[in-house]
PDB file of N, CA and C in Angstrom:
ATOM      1  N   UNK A   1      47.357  13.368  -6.936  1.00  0.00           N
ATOM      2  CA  UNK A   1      46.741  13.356  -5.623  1.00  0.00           C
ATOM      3  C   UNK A   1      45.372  12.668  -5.702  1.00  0.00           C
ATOM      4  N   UNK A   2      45.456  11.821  -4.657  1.00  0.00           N
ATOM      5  CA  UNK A   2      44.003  11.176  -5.333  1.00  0.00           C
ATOM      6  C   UNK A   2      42.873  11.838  -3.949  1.00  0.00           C
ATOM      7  N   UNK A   3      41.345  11.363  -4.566  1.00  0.00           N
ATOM      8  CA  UNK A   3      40.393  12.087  -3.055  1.00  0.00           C
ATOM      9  C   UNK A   3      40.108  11.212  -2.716  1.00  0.00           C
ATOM     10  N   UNK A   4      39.413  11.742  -1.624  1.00  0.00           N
ATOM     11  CA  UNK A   4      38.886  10.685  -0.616  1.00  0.00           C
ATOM     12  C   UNK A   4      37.777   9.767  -0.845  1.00  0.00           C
ATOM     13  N   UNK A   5      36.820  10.457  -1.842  1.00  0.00           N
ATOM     14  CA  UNK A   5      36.017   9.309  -2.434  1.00  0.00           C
ATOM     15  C   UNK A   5      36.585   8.449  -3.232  1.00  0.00           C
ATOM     16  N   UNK A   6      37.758   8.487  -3.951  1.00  0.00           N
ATOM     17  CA  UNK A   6      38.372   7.928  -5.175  1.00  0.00           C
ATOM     18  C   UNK A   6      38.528   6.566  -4.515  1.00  0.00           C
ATOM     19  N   UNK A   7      38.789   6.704  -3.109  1.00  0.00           N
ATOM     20  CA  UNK A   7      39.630   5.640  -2.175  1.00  0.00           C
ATOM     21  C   UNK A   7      38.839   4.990  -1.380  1.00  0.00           C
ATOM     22  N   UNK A   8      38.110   3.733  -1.768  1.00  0.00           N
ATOM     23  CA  UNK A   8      37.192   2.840  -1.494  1.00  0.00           C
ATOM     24  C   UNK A   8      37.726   1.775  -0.642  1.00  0.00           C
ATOM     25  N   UNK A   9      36.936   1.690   0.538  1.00  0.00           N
ATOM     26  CA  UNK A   9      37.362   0.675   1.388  1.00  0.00           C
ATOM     27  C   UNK A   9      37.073  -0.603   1.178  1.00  0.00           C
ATOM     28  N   UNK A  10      38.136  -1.904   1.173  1.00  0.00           N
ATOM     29  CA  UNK A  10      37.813  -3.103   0.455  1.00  0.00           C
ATOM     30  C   UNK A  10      36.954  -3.652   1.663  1.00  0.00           C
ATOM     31  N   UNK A  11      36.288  -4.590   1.308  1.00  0.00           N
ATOM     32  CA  UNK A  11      35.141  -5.413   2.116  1.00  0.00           C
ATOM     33  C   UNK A  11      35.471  -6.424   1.663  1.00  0.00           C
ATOM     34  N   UNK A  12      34.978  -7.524   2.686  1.00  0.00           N
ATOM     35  CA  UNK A  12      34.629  -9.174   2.488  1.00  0.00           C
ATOM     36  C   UNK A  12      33.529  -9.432   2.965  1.00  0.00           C
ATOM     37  N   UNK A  13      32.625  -9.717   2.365  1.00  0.00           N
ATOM     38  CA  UNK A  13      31.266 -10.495   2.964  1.00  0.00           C
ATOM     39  C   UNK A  13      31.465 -11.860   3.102  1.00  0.00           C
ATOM     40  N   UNK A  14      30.420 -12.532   3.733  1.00  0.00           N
ATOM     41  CA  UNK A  14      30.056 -13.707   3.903  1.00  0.00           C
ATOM     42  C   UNK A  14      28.606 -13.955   4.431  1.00  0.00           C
ATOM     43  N   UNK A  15      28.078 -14.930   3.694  1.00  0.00           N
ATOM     44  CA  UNK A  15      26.748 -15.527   4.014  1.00  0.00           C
ATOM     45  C   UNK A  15      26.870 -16.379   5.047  1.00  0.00           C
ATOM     46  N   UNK A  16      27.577 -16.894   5.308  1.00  0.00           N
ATOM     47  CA  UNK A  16      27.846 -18.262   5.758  1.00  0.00           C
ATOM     48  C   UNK A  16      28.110 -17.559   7.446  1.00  0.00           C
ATOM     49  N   UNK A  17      27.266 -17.648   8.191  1.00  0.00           N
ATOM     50  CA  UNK A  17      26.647 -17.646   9.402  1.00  0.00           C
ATOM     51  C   UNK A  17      28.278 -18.284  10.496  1.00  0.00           C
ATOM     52  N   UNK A  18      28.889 -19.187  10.331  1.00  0.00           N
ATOM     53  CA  UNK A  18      29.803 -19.771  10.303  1.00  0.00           C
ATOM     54  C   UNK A  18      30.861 -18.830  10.906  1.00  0.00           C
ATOM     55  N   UNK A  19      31.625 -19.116   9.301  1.00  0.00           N
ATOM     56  CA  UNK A  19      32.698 -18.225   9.058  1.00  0.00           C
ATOM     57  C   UNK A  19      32.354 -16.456   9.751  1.00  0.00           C
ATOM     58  N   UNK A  20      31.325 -16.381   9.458  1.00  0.00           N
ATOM     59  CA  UNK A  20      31.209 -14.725  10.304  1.00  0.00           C
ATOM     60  C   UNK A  20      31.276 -15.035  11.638  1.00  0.00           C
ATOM     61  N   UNK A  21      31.422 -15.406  12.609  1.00  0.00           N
ATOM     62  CA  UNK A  21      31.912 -16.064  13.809  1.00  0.00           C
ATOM     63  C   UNK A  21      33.065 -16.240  13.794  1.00  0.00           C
ATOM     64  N   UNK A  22      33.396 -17.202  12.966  1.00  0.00           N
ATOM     65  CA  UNK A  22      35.167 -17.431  13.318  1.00  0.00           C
ATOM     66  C   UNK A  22      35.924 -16.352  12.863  1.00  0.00           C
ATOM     67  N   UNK A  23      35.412 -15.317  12.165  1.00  0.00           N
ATOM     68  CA  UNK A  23      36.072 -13.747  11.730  1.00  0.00           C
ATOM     69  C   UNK A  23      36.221 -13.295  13.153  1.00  0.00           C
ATOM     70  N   UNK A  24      34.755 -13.085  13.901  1.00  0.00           N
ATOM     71  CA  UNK A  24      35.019 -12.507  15.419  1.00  0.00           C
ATOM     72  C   UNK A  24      35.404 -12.836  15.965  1.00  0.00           C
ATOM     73  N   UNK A  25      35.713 -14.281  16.052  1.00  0.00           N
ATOM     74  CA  UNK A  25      36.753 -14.990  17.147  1.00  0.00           C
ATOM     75  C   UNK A  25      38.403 -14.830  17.209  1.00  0.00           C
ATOM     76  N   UNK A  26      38.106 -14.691  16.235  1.00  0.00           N
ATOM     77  CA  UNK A  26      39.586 -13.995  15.180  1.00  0.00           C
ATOM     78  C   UNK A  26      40.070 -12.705  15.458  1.00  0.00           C
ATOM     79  N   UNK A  27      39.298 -11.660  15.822  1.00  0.00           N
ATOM     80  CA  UNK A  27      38.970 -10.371  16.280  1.00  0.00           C
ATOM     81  C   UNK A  27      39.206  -9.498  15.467  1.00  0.00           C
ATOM     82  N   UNK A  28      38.055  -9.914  13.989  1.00  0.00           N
ATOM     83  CA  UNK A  28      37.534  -9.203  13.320  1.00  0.00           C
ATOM     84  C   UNK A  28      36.329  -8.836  13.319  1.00  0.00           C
ATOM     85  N   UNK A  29      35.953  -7.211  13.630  1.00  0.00           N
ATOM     86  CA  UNK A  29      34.058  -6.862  13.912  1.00  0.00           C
ATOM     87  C   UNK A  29      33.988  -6.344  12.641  1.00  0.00           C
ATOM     88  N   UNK A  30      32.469  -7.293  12.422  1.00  0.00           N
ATOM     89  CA  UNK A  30      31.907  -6.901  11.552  1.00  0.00           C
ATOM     90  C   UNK A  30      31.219  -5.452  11.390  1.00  0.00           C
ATOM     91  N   UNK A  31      31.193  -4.732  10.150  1.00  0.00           N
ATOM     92  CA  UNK A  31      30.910  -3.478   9.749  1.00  0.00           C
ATOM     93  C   UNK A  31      29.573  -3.624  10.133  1.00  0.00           C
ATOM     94  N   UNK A  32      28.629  -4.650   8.972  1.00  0.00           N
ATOM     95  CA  UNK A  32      27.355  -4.550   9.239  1.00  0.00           C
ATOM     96  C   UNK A  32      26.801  -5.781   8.792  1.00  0.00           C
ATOM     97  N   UNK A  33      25.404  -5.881   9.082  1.00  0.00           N
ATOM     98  CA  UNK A  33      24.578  -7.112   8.265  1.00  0.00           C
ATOM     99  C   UNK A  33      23.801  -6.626   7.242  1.00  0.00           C
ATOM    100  N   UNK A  34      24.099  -6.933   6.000  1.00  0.00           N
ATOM    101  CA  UNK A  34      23.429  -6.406   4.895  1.00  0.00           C
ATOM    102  C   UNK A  34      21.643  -7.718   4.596  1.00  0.00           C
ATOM    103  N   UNK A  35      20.796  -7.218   4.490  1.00  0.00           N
ATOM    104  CA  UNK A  35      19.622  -7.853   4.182  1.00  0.00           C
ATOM    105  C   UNK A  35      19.355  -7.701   2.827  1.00  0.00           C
ATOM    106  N   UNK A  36      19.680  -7.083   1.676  1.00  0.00           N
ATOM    107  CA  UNK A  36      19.401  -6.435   0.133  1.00  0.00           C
ATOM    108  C   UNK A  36      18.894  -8.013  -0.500  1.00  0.00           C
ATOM    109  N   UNK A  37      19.344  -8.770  -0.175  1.00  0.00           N
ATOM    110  CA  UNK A  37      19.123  -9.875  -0.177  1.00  0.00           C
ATOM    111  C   UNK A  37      17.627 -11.135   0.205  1.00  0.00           C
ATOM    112  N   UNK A  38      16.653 -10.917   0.475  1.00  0.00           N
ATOM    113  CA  UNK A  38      15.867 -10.982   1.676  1.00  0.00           C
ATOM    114  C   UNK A  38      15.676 -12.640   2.305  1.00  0.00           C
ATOM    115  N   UNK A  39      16.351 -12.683   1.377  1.00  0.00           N
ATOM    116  CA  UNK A  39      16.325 -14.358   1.838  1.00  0.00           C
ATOM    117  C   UNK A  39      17.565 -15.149   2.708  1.00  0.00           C
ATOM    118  N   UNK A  40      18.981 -14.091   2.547  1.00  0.00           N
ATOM    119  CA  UNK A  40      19.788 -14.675   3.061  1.00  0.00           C
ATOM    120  C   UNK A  40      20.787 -12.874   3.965  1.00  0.00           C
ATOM    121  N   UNK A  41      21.320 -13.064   4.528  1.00  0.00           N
ATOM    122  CA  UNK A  41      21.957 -12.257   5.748  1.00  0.00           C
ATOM    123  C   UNK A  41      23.516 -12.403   5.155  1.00  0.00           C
ATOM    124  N   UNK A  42      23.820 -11.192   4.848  1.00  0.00           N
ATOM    125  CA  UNK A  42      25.124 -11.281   4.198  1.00  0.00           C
ATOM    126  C   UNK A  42      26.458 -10.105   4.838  1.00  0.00           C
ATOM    127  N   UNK A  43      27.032 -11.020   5.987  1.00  0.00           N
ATOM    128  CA  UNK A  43      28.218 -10.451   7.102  1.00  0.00           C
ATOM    129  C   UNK A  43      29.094  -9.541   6.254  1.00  0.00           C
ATOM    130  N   UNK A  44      29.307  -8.438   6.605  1.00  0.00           N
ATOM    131  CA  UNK A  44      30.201  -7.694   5.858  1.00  0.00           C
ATOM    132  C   UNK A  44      31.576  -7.050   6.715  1.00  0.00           C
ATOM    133  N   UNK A  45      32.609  -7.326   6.589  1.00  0.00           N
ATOM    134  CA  UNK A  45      33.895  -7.242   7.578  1.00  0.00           C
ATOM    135  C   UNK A  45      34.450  -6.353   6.668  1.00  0.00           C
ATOM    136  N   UNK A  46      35.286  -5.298   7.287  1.00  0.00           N
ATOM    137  CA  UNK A  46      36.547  -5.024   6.551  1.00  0.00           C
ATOM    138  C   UNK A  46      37.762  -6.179   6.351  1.00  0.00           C
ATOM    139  N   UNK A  47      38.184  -5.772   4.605  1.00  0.00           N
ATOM    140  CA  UNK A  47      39.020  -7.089   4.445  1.00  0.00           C
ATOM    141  C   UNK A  47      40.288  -6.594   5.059  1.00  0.00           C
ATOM    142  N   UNK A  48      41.143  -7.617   5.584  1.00  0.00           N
ATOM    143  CA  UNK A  48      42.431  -7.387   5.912  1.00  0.00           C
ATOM    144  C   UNK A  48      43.479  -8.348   4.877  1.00  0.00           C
ATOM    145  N   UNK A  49      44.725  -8.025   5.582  1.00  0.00           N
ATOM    146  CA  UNK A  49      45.752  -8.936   4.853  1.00  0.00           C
ATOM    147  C   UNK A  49      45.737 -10.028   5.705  1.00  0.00           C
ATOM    148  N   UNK A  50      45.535 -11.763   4.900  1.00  0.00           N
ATOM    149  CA  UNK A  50      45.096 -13.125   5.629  1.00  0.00           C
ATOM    150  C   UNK A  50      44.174 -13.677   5.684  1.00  0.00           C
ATOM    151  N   UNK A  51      43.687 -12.936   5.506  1.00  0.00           N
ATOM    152  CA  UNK A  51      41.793 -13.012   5.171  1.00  0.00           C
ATOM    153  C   UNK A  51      41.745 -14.271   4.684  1.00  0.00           C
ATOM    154  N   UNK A  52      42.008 -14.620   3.375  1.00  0.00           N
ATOM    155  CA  UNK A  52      42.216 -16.224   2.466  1.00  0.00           C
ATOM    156  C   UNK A  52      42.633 -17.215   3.696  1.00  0.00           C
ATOM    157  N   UNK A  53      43.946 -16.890   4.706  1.00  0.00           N
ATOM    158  CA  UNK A  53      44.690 -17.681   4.893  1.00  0.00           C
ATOM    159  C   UNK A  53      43.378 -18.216   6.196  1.00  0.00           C
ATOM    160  N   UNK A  54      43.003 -17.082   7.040  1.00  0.00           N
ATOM    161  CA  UNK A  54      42.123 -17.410   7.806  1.00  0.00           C
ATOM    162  C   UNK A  54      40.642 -18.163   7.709  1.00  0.00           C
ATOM    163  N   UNK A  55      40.309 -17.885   6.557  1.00  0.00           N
ATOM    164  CA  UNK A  55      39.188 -18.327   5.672  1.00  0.00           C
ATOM    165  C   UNK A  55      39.559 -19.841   5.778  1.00  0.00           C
ATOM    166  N   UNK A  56      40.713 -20.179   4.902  1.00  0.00           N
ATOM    167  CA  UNK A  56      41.253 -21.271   5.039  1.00  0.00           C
ATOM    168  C   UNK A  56      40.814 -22.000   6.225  1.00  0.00           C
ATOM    169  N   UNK A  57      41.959 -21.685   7.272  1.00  0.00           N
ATOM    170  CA  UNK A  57      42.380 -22.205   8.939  1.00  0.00           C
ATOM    171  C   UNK A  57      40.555 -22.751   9.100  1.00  0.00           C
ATOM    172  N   UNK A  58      39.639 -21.563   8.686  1.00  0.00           N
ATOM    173  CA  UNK A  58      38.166 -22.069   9.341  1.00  0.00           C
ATOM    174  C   UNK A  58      37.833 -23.713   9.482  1.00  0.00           C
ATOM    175  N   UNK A  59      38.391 -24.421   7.843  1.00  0.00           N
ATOM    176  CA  UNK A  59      37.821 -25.069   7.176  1.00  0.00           C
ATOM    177  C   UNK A  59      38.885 -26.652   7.716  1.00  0.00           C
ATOM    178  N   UNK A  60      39.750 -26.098   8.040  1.00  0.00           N
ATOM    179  CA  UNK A  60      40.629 -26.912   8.507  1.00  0.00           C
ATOM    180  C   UNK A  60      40.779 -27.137   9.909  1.00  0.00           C
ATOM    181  N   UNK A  61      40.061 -26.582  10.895  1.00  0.00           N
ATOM    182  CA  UNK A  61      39.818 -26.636  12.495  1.00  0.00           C
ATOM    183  C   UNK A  61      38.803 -27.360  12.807  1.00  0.00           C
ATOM    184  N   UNK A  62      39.733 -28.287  13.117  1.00  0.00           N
ATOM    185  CA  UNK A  62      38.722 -30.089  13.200  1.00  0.00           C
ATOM    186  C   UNK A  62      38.125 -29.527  14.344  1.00  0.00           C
ATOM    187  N   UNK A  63      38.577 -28.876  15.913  1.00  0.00           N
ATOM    188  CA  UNK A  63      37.253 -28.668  16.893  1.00  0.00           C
ATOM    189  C   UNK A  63      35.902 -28.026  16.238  1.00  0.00           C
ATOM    190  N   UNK A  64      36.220 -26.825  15.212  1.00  0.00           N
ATOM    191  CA  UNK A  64      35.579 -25.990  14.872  1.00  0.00           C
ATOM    192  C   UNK A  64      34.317 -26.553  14.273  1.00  0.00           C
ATOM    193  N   UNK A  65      34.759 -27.468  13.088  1.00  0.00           N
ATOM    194  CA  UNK A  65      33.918 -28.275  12.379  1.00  0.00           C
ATOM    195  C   UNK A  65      33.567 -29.214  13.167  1.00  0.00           C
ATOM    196  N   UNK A  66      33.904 -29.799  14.390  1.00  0.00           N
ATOM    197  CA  UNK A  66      32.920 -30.777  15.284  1.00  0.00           C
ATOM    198  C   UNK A  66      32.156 -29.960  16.037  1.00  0.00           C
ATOM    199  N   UNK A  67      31.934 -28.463  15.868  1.00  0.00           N
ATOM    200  CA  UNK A  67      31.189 -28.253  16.963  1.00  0.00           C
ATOM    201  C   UNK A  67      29.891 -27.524  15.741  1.00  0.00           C
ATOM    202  N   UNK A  68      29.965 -27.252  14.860  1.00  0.00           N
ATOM    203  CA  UNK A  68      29.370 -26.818  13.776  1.00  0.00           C
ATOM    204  C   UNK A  68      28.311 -28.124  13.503  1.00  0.00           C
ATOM    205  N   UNK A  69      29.143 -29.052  13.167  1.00  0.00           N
ATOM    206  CA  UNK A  69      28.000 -30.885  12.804  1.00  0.00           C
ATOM    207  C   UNK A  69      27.499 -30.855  14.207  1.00  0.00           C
ATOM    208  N   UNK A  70      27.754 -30.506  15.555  1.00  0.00           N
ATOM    209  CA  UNK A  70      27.086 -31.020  16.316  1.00  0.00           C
ATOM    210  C   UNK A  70      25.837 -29.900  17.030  1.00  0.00           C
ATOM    211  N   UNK A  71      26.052 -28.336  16.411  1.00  0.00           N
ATOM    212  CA  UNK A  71      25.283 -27.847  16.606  1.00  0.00           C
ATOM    213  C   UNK A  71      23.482 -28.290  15.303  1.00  0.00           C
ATOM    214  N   UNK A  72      24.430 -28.627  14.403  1.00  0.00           N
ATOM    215  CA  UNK A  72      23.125 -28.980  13.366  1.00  0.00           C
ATOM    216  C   UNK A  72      22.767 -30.206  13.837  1.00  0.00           C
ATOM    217  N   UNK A  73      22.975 -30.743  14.312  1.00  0.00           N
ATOM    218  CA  UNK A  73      22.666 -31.912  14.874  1.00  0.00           C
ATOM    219  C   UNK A  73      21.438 -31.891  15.917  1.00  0.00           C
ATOM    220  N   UNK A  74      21.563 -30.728  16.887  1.00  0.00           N
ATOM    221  CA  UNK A  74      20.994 -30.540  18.121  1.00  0.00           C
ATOM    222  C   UNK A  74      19.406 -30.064  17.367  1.00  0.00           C
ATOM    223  N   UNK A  75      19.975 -28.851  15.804  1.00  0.00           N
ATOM    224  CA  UNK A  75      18.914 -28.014  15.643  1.00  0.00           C
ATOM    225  C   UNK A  75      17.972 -29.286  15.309  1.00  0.00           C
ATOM    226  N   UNK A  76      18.668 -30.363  14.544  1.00  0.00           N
ATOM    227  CA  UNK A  76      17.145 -31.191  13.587  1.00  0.00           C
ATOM    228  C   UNK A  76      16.660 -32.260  14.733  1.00  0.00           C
ATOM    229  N   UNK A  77      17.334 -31.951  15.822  1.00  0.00           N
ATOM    230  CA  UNK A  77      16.161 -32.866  17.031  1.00  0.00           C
ATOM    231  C   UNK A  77      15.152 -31.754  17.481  1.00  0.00           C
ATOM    232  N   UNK A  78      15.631 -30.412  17.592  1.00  0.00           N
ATOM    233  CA  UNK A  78      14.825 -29.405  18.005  1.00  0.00           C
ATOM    234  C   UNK A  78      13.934 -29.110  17.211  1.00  0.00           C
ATOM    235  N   UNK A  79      14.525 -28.936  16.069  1.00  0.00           N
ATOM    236  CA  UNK A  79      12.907 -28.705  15.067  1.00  0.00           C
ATOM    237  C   UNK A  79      12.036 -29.812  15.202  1.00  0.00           C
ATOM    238  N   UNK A  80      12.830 -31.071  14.458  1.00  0.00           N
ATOM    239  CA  UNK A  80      11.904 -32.429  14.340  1.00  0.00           C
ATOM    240  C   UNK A  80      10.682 -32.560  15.296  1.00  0.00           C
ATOM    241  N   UNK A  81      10.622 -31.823  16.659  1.00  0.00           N
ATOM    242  CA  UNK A  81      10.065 -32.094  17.961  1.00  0.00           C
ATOM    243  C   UNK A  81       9.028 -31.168  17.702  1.00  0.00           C
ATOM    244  N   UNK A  82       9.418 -29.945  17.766  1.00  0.00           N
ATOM    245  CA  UNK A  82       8.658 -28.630  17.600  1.00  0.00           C
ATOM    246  C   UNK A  82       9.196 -28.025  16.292  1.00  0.00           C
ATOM    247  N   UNK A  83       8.479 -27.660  15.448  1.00  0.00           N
ATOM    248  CA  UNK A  83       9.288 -26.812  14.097  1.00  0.00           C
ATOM    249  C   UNK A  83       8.898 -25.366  15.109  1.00  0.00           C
ATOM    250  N   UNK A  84       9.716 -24.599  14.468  1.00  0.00           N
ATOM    251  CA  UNK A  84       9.562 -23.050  14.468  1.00  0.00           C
ATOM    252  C   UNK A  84       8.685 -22.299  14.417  1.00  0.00           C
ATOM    253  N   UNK A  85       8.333 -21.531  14.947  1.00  0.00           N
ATOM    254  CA  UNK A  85       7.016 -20.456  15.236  1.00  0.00           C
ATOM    255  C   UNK A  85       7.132 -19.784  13.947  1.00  0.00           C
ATOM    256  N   UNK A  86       6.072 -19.840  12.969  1.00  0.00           N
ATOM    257  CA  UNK A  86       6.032 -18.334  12.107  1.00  0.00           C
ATOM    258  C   UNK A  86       5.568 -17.258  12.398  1.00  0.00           C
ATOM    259  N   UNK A  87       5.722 -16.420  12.286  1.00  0.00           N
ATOM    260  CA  UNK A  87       5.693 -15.419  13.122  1.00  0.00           C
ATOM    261  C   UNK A  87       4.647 -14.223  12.068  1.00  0.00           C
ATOM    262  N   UNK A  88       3.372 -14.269  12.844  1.00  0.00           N
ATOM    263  CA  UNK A  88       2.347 -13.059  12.052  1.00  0.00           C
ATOM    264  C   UNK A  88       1.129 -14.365  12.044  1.00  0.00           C
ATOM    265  N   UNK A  89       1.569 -15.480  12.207  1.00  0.00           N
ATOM    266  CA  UNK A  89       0.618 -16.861  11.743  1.00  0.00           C
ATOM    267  C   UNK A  89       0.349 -17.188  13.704  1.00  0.00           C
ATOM    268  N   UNK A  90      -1.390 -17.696  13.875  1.00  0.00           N
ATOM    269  CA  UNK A  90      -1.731 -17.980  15.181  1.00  0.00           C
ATOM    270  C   UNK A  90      -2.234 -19.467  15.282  1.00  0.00           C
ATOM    271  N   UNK A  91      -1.589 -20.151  15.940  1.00  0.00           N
ATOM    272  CA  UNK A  91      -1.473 -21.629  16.012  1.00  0.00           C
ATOM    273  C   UNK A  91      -2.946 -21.720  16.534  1.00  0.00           C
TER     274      UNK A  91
END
Protein backbone atom coordinates (compact mmCIF):
# COMPACT_ATOMS: atom_id res chain seq x y z
CA UNK A 1 0.00 0.00 0.00
CA UNK A 2 1.70 2.97 -0.80
CA UNK A 3 0.93 6.81 1.12
CA UNK A 4 0.05 9.69 0.06
CA UNK A 5 3.25 11.44 0.44
CA UNK A 6 5.10 8.49 -1.26
CA UNK A 7 2.97 9.69 -4.40
CA UNK A 8 4.46 12.79 -5.95
CA UNK A 9 2.82 14.76 -8.49
CA UNK A 10 4.86 14.97 -11.83
CA UNK A 11 5.44 18.63 -13.04
CA UNK A 12 6.78 20.29 -16.20
CA UNK A 13 8.25 23.62 -16.01
CA UNK A 14 9.19 25.98 -18.50
CA UNK A 15 11.13 29.21 -18.70
CA UNK A 16 10.28 30.00 -21.92
CA UNK A 17 7.51 32.70 -21.57
CA UNK A 18 6.29 31.22 -24.97
CA UNK A 19 5.56 27.80 -24.62
CA UNK A 20 3.79 28.68 -21.13
CA UNK A 21 1.11 30.32 -23.30
CA UNK A 22 0.72 27.82 -25.81
CA UNK A 23 0.26 25.23 -22.65
CA UNK A 24 -2.85 27.66 -21.82
CA UNK A 25 -4.04 27.86 -25.09
CA UNK A 26 -3.94 24.27 -25.05
CA UNK A 27 -5.98 24.33 -21.80
CA UNK A 28 -3.39 23.61 -19.58
CA UNK A 29 -3.36 26.07 -16.13
CA UNK A 30 -0.51 26.58 -14.78
CA UNK A 31 0.09 25.49 -10.99
CA UNK A 32 2.36 28.38 -10.30
CA UNK A 33 5.28 30.83 -11.17
CA UNK A 34 8.27 29.80 -9.40
CA UNK A 35 10.96 32.90 -8.90
CA UNK A 36 13.87 30.56 -6.77
CA UNK A 37 15.55 31.59 -9.62
CA UNK A 38 15.76 35.49 -9.55
CA UNK A 39 16.73 36.15 -12.75
CA UNK A 40 14.43 34.08 -14.76
CA UNK A 41 10.39 33.06 -14.09
CA UNK A 42 10.02 29.43 -14.29
CA UNK A 43 6.04 28.22 -15.46
CA UNK A 44 5.21 25.20 -13.64
CA UNK A 45 2.11 23.00 -15.17
CA UNK A 46 1.04 19.71 -14.16
CA UNK A 47 2.57 17.19 -16.64
CA UNK A 48 0.08 15.29 -18.66
CA UNK A 49 0.21 12.50 -21.25
CA UNK A 50 1.43 14.60 -24.81
CA UNK A 51 3.10 16.99 -23.19
CA UNK A 52 6.40 16.13 -25.68
CA UNK A 53 3.94 15.82 -28.50
CA UNK A 54 2.46 19.33 -27.72
CA UNK A 55 5.77 20.84 -26.85
CA UNK A 56 6.58 19.66 -30.21
CA UNK A 57 3.24 21.05 -32.28
CA UNK A 58 4.57 24.62 -30.42
CA UNK A 59 7.65 24.61 -32.49
CA UNK A 60 6.11 23.55 -35.59
CA UNK A 61 3.02 26.21 -35.77
CA UNK A 62 4.20 28.43 -38.47
CA UNK A 63 1.19 31.14 -37.30
CA UNK A 64 2.52 30.69 -33.83
CA UNK A 65 6.14 31.36 -34.64
CA UNK A 66 5.09 34.38 -36.98
CA UNK A 67 3.43 35.95 -34.34
CA UNK A 68 6.27 35.35 -31.67
CA UNK A 69 9.19 37.08 -34.48
CA UNK A 70 6.69 39.69 -34.88
CA UNK A 71 5.97 40.41 -31.36
CA UNK A 72 9.97 40.77 -30.80
CA UNK A 73 10.02 42.75 -33.48
CA UNK A 74 7.48 45.41 -32.18
CA UNK A 75 9.42 45.08 -28.58
CA UNK A 76 13.06 46.32 -30.22
CA UNK A 77 11.24 49.38 -31.94
CA UNK A 78 9.65 50.00 -28.50
CA UNK A 79 12.60 49.82 -26.49
CA UNK A 80 15.04 51.28 -29.19
CA UNK A 81 12.65 54.56 -28.81
CA UNK A 82 12.20 54.54 -25.08
CA UNK A 83 14.16 51.70 -23.07
CA UNK A 84 12.30 50.62 -19.94
CA UNK A 85 11.71 52.35 -16.71
CA UNK A 86 13.90 50.91 -13.81
CA UNK A 87 12.08 50.90 -11.29
CA UNK A 88 13.43 52.38 -7.56
CA UNK A 89 15.84 54.67 -10.10
CA UNK A 90 14.36 58.67 -10.74
CA UNK A 91 14.96 59.92 -14.23
Amino acid sequence: MKRENDEKQKEYSTTNFHIGSWLIMNGHKPLRADWSDRERCEFVFEDFEGREELVNAFFSDETTQKKITADQELKQLMYANRPPRVYGRHN
